[in-house]
Protein backbone atom coordinates (compact mmCIF):
# COMPACT_ATOMS: atom_id res chain seq x y z
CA UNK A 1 15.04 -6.27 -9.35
CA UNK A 2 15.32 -2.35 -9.41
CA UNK A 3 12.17 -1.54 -7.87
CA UNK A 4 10.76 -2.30 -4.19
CA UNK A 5 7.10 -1.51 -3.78
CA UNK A 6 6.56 -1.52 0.26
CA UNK A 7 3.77 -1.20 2.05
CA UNK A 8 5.26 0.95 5.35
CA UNK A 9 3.63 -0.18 8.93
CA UNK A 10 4.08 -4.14 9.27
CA UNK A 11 6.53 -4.34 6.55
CA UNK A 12 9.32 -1.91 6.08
CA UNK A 13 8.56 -0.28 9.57
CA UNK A 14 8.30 -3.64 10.81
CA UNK A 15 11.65 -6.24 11.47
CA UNK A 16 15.09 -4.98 12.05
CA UNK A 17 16.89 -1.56 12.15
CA UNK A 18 19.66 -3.48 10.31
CA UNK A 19 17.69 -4.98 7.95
CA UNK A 20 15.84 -1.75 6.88
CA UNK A 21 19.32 0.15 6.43
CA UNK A 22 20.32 -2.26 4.15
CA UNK A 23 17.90 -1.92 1.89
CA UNK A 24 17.95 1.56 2.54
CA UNK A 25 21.46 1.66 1.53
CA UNK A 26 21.44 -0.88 -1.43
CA UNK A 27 18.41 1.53 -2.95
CA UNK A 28 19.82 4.38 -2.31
CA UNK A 29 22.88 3.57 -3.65
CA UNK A 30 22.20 3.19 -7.19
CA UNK A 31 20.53 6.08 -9.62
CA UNK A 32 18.74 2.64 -11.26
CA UNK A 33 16.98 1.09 -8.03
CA UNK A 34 13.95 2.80 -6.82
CA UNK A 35 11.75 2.72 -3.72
CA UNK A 36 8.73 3.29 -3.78
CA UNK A 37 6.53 3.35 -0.55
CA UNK A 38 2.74 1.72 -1.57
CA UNK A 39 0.71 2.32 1.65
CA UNK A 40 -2.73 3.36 3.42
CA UNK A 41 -1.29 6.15 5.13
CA UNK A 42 -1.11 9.67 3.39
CA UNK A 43 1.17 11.68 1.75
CA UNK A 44 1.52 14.12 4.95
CA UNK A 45 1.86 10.99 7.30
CA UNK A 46 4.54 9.64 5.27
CA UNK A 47 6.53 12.61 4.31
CA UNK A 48 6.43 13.66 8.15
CA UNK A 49 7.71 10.29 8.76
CA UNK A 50 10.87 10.69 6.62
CA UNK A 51 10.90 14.62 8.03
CA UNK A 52 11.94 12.77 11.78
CA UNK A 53 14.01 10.51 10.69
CA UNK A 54 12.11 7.25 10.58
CA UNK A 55 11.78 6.31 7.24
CA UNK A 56 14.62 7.24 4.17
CA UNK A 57 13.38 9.28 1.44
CA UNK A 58 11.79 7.40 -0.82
CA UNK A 59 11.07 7.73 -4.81
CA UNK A 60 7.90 8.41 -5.26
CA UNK A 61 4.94 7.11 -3.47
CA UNK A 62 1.58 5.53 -3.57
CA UNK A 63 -0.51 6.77 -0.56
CA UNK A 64 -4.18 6.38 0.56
CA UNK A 65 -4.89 3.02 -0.26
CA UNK A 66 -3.86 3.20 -3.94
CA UNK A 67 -5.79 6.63 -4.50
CA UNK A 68 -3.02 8.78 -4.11
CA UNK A 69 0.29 8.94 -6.14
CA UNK A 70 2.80 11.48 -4.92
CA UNK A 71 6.46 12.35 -5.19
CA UNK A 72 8.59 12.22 -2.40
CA UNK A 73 7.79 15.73 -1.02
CA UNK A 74 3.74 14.44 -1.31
CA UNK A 75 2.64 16.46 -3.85
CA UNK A 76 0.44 14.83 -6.70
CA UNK A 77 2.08 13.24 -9.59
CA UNK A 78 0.56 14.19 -12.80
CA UNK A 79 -0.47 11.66 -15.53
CA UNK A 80 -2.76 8.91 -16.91
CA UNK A 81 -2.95 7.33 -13.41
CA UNK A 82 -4.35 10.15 -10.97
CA UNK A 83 -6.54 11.61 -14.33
CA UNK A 84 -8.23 8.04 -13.82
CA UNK A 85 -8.12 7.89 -10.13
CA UNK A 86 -9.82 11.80 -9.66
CA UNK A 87 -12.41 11.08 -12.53
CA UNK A 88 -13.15 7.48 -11.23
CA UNK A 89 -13.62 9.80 -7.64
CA UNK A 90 -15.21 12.31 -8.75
CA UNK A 91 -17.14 14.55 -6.00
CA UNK A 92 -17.85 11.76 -3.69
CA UNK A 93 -16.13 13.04 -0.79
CA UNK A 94 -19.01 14.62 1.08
CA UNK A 95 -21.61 11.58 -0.38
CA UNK A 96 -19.89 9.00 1.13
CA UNK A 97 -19.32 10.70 5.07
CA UNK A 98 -23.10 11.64 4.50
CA UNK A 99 -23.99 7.95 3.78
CA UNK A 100 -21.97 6.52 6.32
CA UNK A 101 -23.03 9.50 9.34
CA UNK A 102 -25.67 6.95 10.27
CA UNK A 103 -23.35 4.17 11.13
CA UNK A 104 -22.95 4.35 14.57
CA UNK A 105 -19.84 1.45 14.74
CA UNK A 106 -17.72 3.34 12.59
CA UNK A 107 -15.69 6.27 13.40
CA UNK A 108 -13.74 9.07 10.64
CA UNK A 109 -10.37 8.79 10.75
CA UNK A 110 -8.58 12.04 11.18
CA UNK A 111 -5.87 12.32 8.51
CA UNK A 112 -6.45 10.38 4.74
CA UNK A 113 -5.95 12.06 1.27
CA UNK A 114 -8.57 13.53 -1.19
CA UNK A 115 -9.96 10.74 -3.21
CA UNK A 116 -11.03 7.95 -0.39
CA UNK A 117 -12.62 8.17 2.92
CA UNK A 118 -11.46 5.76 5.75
CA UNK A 119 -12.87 4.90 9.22
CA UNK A 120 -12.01 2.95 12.26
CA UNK A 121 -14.59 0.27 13.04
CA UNK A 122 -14.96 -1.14 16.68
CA UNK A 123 -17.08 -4.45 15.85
CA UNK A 124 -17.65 -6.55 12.51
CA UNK A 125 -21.18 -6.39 12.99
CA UNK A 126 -22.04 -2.96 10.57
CA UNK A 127 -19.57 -3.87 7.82
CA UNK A 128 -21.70 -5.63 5.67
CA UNK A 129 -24.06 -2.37 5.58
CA UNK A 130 -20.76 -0.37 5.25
CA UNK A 131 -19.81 -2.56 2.11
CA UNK A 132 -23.45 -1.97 0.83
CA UNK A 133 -23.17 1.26 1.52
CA UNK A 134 -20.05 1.69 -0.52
CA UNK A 135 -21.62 0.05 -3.35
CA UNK A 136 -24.30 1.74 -3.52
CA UNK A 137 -22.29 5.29 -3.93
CA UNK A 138 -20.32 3.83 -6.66
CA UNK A 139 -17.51 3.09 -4.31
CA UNK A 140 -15.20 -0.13 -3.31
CA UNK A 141 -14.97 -0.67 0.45
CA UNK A 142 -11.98 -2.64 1.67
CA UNK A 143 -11.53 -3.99 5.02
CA UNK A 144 -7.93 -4.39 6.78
CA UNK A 145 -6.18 -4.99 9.77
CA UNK A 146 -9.41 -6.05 12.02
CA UNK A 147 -9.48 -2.17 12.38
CA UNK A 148 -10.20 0.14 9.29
CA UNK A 149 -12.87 0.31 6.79
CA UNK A 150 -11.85 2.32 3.82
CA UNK A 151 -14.27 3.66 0.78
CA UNK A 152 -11.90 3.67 -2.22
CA UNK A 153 -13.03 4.90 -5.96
CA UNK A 154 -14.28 1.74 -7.84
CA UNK A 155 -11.52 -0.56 -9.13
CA UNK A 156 -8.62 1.69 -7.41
CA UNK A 157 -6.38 0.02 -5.14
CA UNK A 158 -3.01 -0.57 -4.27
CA UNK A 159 -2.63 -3.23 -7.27
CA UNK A 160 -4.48 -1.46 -9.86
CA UNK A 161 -2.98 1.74 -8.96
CA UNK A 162 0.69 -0.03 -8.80
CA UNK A 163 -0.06 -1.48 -12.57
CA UNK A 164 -1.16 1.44 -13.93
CA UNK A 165 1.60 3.48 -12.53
CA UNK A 166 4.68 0.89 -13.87
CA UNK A 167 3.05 0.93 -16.73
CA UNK A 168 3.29 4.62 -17.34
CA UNK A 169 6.78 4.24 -16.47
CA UNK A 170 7.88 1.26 -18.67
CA UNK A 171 8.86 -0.90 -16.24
CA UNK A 172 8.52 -4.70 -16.37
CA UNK A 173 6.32 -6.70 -13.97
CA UNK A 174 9.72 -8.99 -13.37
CA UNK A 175 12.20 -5.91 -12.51
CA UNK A 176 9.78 -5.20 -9.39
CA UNK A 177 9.22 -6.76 -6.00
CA UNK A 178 6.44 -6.14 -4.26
CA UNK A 179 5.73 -6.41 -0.52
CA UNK A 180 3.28 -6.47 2.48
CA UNK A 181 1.40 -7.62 5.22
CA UNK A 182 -2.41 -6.74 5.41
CA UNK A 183 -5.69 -7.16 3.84
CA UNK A 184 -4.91 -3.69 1.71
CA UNK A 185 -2.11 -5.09 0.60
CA UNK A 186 -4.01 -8.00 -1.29
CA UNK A 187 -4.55 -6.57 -4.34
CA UNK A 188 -0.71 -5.34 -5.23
CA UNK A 189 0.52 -9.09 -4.13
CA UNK A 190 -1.69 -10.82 -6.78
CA UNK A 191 -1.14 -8.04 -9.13
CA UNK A 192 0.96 -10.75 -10.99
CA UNK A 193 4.61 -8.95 -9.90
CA UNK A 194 7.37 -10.92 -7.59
CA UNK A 195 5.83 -10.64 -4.33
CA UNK A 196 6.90 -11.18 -0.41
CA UNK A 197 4.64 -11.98 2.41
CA UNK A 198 6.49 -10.90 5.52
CA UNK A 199 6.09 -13.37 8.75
CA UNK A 200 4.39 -11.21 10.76
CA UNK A 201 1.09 -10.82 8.42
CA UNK A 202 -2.43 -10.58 8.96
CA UNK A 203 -3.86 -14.20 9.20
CA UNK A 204 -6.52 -12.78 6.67
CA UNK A 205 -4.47 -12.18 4.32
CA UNK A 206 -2.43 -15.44 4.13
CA UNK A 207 -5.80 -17.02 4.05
CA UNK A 208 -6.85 -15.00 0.78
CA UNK A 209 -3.51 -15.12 -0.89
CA UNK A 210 -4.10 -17.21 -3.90
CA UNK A 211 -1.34 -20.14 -4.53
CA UNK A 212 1.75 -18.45 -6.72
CA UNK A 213 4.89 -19.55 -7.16
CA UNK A 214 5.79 -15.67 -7.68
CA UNK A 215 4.71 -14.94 -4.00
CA UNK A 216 7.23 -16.02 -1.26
CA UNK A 217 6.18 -16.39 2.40
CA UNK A 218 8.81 -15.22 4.19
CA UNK A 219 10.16 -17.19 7.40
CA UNK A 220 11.10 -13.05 8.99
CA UNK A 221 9.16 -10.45 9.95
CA UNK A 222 9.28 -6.85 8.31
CA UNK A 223 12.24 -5.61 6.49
CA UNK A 224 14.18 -9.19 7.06
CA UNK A 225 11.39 -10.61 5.49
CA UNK A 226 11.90 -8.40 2.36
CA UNK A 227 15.83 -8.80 2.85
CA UNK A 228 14.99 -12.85 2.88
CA UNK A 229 13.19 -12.20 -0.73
CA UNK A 230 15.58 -10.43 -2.72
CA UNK A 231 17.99 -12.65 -1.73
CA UNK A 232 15.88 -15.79 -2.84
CA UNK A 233 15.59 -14.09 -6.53
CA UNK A 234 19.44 -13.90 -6.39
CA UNK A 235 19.62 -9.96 -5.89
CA UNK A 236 23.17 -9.17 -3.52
CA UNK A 237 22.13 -6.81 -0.79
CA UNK A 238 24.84 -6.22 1.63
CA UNK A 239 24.78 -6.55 5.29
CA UNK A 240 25.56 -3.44 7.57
């Protein structure tokens, strides 16, 4: 497998220093591996991340929920996939926080890329308005994490997004491995690619994940988790 597609907080933020400078090392190591960071936050959050010191540079990433593709110094990546993702958008931006003012139970979050919006919510008991609300503007709205409502273009995500994008690169479904460990990261682990649930997931998510024999739940949390994976599919990584 030459390609890890991580979601960040849970998963390759989450388990063992060791364990993530492994990986770190074995993809950094090799002009043909490449990792590639698939999460909700955004392009700033991430590259400020790797700016301090807490995350390695990666290859490219998808930011935002799957709305967002970016290089490793954030900026936009230009092809097929963000033409679709910007014309699927449009000019909904100031639509959807108008439609969603009115919903006292959710609050803006303060940093999130150009083509979604995304809110905190304190109680499930407006999400099925915010859903309908979302629908109603043309919009997906995806739940994760007990905590944040996001309002995505229609049919972007972190799996469609992740297709598209390998893809437009050539790459084979079977020379990937994807993983994660929330709701949002649903869609990219049935996207049909060599997956890994790390230990520590959501308890909604393992309940959704459909029965594969290409997803592995992994007995470790985090980056041992992903460690526990590659090894399973006979990839050497070696220990620090």
């Amino acid at each position: 497998m030459r390609i890890l597609a991580t979601d960040l907080d849970g998963t390759f933020l989450g388990g063992s220093d060791r364990a993530r400078t492994a990986l770190t090392r074995h993809f950094g190591e090799s002009p043909d591996r490449t990792l590639l960071y698939v999460t909700g936050r955004s392009s700033r959050s991430v590259t400020e991340l790797v700016r301090r010191g807490k995350l390695p540079r990666p290859d490219a990433m998808i930011c935002d929920v799957g709305s967002y593709v970016a290089t490793a110094d954030g900026n936009p990546v230009q092809g097929e996939v963000m033409e679709h993702i910007r014309a699927t958008w449009g000019d909904r931006g100031e639509r959807v926080r108008s439609a969603f003012a009115g919903l006292t139970g959710l609050r803006l979050q303060p940093d999130f890329g150009p083509f979604r919006v995304s809110y905190y919510f304190d109680s499930t008991a407006e999400l099925a308005e915010a859903h309908a609300t979302a629908d109603a503007l043309g919009c997906d709205g995806l739940v994760s994490d007990n905590l944040y409502f996001d309002v995505l273009p229609r049919g972007v995500n972190k799996g469609t997004t992740l297709a598209r994008l390998m893809r437009e690169w050539g790459v084979a479904p079977e020379s990937v491995l994807v993983a994660g460990d929330t709701l949002n990261d649903l869609a990219m682990l049935a996207a049909g690619f060599p997956a890994v649930v790390v230990a520590n997931a959501e308890p909604a998510l393992l309940a959704q994940l459909p029965p594969s024999d290409r997803i592995l739940r992994a007995s470790a949390p985090g980056c041992d988790g992903i460690l526990e994976a590659l090894r399973s599919r006979g990839v050497e990584v070696s220990d620090v």
